[in-house]
N, C-alpha and C. Protein backbone atom coordinates (compact mmCIF):
# COMPACT_ATOMS: atom_id res chain seq x y z
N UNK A 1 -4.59 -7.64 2.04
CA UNK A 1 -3.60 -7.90 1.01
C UNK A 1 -2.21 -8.10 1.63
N UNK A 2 -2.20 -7.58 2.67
CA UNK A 2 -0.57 -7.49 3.55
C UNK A 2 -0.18 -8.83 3.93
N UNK A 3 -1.34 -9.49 4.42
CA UNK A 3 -1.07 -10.58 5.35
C UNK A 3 -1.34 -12.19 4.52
N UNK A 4 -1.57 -11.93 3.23
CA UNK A 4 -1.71 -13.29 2.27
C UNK A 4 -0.28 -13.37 2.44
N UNK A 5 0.75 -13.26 2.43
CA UNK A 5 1.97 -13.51 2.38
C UNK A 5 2.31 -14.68 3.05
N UNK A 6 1.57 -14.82 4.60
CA UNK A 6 1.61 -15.48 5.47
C UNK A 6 1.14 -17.02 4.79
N UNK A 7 -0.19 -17.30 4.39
CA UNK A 7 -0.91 -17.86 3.66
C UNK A 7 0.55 -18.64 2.73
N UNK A 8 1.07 -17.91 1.53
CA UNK A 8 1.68 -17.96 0.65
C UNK A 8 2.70 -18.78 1.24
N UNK A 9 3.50 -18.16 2.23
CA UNK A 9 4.99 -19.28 3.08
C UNK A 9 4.63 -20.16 3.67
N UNK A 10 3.32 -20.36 4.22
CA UNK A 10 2.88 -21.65 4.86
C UNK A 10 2.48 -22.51 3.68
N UNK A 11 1.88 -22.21 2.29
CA UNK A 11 1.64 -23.17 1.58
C UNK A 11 3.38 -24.01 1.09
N UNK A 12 4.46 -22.63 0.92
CA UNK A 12 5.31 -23.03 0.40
C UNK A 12 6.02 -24.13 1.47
N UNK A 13 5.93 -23.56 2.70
CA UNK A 13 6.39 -24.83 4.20
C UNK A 13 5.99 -25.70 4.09
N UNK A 14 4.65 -25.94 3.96
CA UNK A 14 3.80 -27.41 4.51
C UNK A 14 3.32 -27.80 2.89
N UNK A 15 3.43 -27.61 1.99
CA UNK A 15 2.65 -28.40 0.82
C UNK A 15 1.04 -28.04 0.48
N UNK A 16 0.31 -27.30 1.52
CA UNK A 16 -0.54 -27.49 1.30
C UNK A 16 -1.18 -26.52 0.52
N UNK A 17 -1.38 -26.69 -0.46
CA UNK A 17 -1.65 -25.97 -1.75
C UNK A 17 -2.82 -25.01 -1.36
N UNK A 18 -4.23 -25.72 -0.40
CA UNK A 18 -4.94 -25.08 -0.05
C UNK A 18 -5.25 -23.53 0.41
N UNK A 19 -4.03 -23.22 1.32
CA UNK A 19 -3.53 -22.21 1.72
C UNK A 19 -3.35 -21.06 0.56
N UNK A 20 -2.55 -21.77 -0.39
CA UNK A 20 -2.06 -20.79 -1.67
C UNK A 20 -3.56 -20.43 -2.51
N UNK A 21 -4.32 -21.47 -2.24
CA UNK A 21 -5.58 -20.99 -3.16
C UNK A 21 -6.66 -20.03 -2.24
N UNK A 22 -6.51 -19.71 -0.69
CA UNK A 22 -7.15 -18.64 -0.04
C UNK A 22 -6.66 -17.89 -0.50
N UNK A 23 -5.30 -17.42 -0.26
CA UNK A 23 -4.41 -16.01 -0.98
C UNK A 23 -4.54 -15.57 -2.18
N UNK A 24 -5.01 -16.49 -3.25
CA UNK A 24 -5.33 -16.06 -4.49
C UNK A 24 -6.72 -15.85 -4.44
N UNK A 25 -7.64 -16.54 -4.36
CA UNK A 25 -8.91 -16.42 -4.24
C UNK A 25 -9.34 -14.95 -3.50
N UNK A 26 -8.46 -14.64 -2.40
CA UNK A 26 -9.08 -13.29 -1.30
C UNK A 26 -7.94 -12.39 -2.58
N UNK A 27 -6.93 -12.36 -3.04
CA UNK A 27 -6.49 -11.02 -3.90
C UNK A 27 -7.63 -10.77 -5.13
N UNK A 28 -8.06 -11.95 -5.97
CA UNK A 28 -8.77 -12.10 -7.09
C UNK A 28 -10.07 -11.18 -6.22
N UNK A 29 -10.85 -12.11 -5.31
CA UNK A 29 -12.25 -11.22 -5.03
C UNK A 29 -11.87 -9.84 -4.35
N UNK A 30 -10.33 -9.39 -4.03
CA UNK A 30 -10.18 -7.89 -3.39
C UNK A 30 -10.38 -7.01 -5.01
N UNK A 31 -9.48 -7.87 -5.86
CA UNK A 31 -9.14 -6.98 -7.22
C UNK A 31 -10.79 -6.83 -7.59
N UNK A 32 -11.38 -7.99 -7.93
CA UNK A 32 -12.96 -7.55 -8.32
C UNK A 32 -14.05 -6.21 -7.49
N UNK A 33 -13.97 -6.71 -6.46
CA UNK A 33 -14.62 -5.82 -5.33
C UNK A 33 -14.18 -4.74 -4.70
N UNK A 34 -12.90 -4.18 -4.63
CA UNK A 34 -12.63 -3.16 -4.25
C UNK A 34 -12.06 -2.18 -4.79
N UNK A 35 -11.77 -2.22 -6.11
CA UNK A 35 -11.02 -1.36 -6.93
C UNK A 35 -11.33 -0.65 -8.25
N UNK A 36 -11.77 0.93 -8.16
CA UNK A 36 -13.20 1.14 -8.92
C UNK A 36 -12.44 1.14 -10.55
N UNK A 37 -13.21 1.21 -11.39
CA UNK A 37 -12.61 1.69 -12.66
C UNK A 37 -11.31 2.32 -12.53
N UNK A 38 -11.33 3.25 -12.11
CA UNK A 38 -10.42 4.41 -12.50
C UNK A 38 -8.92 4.14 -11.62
N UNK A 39 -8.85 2.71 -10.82
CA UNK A 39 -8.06 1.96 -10.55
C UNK A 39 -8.12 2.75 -9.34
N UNK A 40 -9.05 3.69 -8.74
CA UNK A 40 -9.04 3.60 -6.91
C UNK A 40 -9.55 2.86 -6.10
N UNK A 41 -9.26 2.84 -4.67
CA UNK A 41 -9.92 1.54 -4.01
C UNK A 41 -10.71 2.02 -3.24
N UNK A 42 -11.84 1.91 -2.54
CA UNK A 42 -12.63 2.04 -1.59
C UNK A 42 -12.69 1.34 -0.21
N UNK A 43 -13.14 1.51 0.72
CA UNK A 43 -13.14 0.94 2.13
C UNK A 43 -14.62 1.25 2.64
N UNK A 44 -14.52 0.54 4.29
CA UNK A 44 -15.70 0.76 4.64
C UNK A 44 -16.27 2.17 4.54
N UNK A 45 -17.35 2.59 3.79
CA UNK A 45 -17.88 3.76 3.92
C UNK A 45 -16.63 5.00 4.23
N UNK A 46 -17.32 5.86 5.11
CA UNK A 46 -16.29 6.74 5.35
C UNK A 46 -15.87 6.79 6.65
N UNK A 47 -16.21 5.36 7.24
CA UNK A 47 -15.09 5.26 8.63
C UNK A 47 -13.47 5.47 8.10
N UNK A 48 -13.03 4.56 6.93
CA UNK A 48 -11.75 5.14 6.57
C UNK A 48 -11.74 5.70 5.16
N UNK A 49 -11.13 6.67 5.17
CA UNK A 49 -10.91 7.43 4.17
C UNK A 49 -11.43 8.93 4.73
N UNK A 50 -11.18 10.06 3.46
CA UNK A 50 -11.58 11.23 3.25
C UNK A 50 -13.14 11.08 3.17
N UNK A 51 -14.08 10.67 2.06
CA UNK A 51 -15.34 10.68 1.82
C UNK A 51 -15.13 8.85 0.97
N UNK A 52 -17.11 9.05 0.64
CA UNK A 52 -17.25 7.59 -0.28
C UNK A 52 -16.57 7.86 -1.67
N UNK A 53 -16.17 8.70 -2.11
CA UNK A 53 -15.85 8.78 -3.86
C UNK A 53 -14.17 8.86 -3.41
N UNK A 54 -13.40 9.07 -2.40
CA UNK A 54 -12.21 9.41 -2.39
C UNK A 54 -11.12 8.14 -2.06
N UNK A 55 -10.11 8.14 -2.30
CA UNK A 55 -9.01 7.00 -2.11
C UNK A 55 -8.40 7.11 -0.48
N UNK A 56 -9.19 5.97 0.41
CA UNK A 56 -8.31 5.81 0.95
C UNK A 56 -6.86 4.93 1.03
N UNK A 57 -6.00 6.09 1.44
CA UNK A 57 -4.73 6.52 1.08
C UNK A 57 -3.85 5.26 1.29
N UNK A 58 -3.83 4.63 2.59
CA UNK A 58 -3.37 3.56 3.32
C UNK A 58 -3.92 2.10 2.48
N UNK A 59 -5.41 2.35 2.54
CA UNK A 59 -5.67 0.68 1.56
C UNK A 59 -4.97 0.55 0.25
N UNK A 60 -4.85 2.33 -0.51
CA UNK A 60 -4.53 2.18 -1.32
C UNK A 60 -2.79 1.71 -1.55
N UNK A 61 -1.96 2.20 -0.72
CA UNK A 61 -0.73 1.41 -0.21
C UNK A 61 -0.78 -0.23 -0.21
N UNK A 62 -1.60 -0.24 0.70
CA UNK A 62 -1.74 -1.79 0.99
C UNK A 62 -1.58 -2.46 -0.35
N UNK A 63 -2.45 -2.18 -1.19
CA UNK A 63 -2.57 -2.43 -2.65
C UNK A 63 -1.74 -2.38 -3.75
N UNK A 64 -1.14 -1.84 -3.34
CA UNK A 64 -0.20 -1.50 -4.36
C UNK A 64 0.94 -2.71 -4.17
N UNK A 65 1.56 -3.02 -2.91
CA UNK A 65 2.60 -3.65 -2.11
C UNK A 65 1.58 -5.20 -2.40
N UNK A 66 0.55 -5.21 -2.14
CA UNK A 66 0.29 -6.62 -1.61
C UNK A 66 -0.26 -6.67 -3.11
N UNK A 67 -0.40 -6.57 -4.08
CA UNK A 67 -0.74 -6.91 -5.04
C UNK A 67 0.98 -7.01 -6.01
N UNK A 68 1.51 -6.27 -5.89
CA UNK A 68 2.89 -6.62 -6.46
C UNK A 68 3.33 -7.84 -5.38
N UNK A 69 3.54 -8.16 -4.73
CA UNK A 69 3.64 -9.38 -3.80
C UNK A 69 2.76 -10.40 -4.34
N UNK A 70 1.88 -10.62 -4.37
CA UNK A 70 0.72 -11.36 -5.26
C UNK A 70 1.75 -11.83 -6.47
N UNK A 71 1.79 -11.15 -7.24
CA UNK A 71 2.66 -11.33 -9.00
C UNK A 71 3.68 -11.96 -8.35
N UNK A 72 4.88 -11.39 -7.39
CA UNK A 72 5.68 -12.04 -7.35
C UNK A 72 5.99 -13.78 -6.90
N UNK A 73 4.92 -13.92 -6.12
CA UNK A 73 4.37 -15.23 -5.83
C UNK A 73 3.81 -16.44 -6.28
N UNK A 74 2.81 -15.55 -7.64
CA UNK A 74 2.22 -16.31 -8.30
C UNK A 74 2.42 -16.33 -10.19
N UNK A 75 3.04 -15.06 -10.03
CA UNK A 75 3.54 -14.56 -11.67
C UNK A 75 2.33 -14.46 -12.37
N UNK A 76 0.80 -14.21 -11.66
CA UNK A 76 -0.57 -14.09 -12.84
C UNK A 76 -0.43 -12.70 -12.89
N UNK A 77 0.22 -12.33 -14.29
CA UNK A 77 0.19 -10.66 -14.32
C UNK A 77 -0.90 -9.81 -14.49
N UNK A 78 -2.39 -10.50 -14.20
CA UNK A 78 -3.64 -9.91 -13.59
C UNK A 78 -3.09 -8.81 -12.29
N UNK A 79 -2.43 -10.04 -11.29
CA UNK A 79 -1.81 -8.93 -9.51
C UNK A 79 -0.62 -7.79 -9.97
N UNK A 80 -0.15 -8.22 -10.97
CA UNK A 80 1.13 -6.83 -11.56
C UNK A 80 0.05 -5.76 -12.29
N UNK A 81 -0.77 -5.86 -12.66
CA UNK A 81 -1.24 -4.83 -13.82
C UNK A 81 -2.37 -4.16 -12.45
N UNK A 82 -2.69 -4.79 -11.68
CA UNK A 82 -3.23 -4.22 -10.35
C UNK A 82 -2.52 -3.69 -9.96
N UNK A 83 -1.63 -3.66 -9.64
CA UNK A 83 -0.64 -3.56 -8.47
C UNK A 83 0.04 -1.84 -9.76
N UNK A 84 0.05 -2.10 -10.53
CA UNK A 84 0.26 -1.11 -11.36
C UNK A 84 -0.99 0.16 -11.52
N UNK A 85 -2.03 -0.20 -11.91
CA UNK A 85 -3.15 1.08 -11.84
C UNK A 85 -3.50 1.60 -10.19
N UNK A 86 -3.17 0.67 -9.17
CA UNK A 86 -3.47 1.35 -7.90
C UNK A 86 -2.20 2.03 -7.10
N UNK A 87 -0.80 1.94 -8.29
CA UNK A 87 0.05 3.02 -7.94
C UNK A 87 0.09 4.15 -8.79
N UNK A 88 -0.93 4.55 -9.67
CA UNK A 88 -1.37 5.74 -10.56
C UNK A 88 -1.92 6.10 -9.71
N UNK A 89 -2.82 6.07 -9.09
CA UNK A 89 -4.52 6.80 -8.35
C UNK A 89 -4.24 6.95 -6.99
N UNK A 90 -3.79 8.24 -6.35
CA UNK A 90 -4.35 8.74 -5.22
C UNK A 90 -4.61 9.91 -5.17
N UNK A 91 -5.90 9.91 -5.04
CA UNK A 91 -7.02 11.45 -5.38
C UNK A 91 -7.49 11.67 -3.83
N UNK A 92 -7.37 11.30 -2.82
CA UNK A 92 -7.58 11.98 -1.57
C UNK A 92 -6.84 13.82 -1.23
N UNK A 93 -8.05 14.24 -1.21
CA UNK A 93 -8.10 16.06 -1.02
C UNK A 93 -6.59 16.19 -0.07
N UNK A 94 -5.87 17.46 -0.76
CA UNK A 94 -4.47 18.23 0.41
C UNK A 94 -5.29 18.59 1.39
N UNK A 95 -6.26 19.42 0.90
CA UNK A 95 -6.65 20.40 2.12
C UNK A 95 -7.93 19.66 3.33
N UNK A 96 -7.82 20.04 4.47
CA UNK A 96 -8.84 19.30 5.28
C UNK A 96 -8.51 17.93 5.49
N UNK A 97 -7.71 17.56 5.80
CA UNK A 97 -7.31 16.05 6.13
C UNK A 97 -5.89 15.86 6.82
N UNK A 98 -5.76 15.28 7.68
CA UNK A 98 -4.36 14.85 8.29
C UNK A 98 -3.66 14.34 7.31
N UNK A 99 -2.49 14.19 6.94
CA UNK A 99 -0.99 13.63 6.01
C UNK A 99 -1.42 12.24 7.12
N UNK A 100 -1.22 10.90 6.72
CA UNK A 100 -0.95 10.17 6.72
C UNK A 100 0.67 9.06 6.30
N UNK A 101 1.90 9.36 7.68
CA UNK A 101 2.32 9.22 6.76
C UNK A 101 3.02 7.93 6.96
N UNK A 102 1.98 6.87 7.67
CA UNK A 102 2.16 4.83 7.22
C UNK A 102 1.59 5.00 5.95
N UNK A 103 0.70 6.07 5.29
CA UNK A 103 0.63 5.65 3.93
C UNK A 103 1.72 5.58 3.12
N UNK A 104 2.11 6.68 3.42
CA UNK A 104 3.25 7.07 2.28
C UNK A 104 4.52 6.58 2.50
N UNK A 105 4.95 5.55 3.50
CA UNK A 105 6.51 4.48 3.59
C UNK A 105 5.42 3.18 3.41
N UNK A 106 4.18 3.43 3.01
CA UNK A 106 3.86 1.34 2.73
C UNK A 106 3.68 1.50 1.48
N UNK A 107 3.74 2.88 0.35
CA UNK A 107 3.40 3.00 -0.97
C UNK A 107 4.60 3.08 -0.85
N UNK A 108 5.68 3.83 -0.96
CA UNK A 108 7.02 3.69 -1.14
C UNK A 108 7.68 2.53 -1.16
N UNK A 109 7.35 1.27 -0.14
CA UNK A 109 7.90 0.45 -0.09
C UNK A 109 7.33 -0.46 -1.32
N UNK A 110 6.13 -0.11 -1.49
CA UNK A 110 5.40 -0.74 -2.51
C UNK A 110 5.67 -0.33 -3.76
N UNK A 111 6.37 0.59 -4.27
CA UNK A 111 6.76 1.29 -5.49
C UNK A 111 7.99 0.77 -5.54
N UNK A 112 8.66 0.71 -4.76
CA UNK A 112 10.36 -0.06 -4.96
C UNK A 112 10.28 -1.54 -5.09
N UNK A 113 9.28 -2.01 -4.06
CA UNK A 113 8.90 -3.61 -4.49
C UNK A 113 8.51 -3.98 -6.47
N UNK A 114 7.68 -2.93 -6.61
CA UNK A 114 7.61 -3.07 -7.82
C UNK A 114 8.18 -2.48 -8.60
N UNK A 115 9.18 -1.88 -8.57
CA UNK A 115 10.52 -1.43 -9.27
C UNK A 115 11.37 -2.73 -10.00
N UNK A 116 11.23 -3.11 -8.75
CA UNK A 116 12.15 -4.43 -8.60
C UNK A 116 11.32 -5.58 -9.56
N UNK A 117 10.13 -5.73 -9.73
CA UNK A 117 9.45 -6.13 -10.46
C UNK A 117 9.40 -6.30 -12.34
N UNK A 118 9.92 -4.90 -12.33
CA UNK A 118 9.63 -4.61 -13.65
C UNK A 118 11.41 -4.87 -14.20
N UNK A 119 11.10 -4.68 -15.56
CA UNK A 119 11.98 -5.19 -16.59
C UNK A 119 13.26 -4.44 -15.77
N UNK A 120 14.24 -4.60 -15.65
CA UNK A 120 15.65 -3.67 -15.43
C UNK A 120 15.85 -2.76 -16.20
N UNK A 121 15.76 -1.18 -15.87
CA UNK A 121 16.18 -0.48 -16.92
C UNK A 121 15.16 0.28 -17.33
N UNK A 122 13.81 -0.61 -17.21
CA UNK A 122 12.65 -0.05 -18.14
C UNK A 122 12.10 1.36 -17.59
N UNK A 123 11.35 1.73 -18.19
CA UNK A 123 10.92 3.15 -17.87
C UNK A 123 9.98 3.25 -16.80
N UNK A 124 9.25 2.05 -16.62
CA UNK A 124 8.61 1.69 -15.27
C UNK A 124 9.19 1.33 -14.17
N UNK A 125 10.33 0.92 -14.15
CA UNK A 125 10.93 0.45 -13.19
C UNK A 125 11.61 2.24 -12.69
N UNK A 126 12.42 2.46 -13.64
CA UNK A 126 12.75 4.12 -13.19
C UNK A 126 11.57 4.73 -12.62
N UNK A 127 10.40 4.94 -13.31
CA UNK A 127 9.24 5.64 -12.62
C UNK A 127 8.61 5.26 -11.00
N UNK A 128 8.80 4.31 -11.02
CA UNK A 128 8.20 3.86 -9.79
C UNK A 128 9.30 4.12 -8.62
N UNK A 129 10.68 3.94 -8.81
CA UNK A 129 11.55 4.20 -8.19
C UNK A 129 12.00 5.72 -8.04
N UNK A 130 11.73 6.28 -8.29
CA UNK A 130 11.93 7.65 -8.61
C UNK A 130 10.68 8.45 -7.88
N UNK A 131 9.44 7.68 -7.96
CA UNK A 131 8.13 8.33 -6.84
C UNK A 131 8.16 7.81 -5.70
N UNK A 132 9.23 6.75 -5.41
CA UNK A 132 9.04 6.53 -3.59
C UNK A 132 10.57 6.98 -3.61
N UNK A 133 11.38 7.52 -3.58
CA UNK A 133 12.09 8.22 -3.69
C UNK A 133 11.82 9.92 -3.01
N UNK A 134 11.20 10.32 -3.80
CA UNK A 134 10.37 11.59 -3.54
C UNK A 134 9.41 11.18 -2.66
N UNK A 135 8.55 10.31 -2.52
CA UNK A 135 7.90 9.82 -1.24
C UNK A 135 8.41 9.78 0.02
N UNK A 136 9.69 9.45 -0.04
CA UNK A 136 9.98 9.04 1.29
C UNK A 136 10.98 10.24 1.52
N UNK A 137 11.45 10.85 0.72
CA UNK A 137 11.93 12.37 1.16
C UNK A 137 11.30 13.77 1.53
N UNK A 138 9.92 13.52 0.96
CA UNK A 138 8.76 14.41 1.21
C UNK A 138 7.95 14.00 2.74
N UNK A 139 7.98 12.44 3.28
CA UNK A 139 7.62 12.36 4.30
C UNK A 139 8.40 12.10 5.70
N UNK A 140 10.09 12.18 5.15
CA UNK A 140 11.02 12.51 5.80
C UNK A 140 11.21 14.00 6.64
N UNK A 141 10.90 15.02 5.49
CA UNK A 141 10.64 16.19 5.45
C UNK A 141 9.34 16.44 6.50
N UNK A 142 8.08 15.70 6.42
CA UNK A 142 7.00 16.29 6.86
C UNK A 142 7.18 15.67 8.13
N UNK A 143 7.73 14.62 8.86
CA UNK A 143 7.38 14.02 9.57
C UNK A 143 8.41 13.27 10.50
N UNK A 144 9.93 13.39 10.09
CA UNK A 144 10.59 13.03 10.89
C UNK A 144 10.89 13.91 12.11
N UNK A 145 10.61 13.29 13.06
CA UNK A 145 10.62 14.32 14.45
C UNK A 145 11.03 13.29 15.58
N UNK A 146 12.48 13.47 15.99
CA UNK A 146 13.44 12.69 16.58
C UNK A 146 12.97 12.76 18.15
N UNK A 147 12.47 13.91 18.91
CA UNK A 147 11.89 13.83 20.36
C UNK A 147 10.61 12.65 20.69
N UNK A 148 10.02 12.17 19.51
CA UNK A 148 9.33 11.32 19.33
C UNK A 148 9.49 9.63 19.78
N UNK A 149 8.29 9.52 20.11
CA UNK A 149 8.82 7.74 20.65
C UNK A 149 8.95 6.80 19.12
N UNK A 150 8.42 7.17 18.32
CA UNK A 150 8.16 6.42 16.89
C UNK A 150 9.07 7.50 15.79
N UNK A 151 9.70 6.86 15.01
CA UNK A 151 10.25 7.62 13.89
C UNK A 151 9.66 8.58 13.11
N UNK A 152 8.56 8.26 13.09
CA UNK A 152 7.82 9.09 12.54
C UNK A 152 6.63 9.52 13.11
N UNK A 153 6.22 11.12 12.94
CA UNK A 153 5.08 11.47 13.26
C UNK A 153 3.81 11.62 12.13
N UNK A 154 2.83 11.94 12.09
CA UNK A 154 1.70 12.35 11.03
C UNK A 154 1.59 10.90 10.77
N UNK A 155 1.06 9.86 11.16
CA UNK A 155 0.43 8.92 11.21
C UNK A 155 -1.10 8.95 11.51
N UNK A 156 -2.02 8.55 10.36
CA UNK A 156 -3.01 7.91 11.17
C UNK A 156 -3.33 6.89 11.62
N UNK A 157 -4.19 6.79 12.58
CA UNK A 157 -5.11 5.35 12.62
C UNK A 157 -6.32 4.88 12.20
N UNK A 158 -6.93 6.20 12.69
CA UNK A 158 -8.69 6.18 12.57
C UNK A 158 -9.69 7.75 12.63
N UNK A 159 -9.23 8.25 11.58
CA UNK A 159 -9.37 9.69 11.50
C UNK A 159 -10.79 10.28 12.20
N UNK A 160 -11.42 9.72 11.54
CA UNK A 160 -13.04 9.70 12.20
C UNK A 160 -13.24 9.77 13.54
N UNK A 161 -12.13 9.10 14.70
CA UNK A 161 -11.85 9.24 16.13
C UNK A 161 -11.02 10.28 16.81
N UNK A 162 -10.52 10.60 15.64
CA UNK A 162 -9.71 11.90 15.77
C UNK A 162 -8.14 11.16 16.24
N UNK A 163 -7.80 10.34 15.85
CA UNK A 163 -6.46 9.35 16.36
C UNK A 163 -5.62 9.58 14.77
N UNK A 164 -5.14 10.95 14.63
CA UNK A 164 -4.27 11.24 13.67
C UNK A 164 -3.14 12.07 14.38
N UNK A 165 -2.30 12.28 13.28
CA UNK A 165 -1.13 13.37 13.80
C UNK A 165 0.15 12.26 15.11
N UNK A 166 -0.38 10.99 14.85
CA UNK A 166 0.55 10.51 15.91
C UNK A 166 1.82 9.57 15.02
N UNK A 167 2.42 8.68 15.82
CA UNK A 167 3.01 7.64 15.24
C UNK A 167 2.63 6.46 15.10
N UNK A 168 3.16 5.45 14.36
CA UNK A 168 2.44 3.92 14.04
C UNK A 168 3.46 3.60 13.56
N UNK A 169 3.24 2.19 14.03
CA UNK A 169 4.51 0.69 14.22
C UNK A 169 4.72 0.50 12.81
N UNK A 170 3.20 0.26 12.69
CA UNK A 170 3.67 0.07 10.75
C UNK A 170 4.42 0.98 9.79
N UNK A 171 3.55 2.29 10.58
CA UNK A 171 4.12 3.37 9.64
C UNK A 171 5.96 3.46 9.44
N UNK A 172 6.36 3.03 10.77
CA UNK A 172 7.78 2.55 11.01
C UNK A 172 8.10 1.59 10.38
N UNK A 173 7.74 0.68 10.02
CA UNK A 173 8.27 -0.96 9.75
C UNK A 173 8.34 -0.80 8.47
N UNK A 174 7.41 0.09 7.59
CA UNK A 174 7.80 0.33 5.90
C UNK A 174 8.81 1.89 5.91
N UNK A 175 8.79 2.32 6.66
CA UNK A 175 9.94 3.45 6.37
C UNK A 175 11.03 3.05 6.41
N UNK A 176 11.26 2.17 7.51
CA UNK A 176 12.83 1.38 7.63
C UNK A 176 12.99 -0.08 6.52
């Protein structure tokens, strides 16, 4: 969902419409296929994530950002009303799991993206702005640690390998 964007400025550069219809076509079959009822998303098995019934945390970021990006691109408020139920739902367990925290500056960034989205004023626009707000002060709190080569620590990558608790580029690139 991150990287249709790319897709999206090359159709808008070169004309070629084609491009714009992969980016819609891969958000449309992500929205069908990966996003259960209850507006959580799933991934491969449980290489990423907590378990199979649980939200991983990061796709679910992804989702949130690249589906409000979607709307803004294309204005089919199918990618806004997505981009809206997969910033309700993250049910991944406190206890027994590393903080992840490229999740929580690519949902933040994704909650202000769609701040910006919504009506001026409206009560959604306050709400969403107001939880990456507290997002990014709660993972300011958990995770800013300045002796560090990366801004932030409590990053994962690939929990299952045991490659948590570190820093990540991305996790940087949506905090700033």
């Amino acid at each position: 969902m991150m990287n249709l964007e790319v897709l999206l400025v090359s159709a808008a550069l070169t004309g070629n419409t084609t491009l714009r219809d992969i980016a819609v076509a891969h958000a449309t079959t992500t929205m069908k296929n990966h996003i259960r009822n209850d507006g959580s998303t799933w991934h491969v098995r449980t290489a990423q994530g907590y378990s199979d019934s649980s939200t991983w945390t990061r796709g679910q970021a992804w989702g949130v950002y690249g589906f409000a990006n979607m709307y803004n691109w294309t204005r089919n408020t199918e990618f806004l009303d997505t981009s809206r139920r997969l910033a309700t739902d993250f049910n991944a367990p406190v206890s027994q799991r590393p903080a992840d925290s490229s999740a929580a500056t690519i949902v933040a960034s994704g909650l202000l993206y769609l701040a910006q989205l919504e009506e001026s004023g409206s009560s959604n626009a306050q709400k969403w702005q107001t939880a990456a707000i507290q997002i990014l002060n709660h993972i300011t709190a958990l995770a800013w640690n300045e002796p560090w080569q990366s801004l932030l620590s409590n990053g994962t990558v690939n929990k299952s390998s045991n490659n948590c608790l570190t820093g990540t580029t991305y996790g940087d690139y949506y905090y700033v």
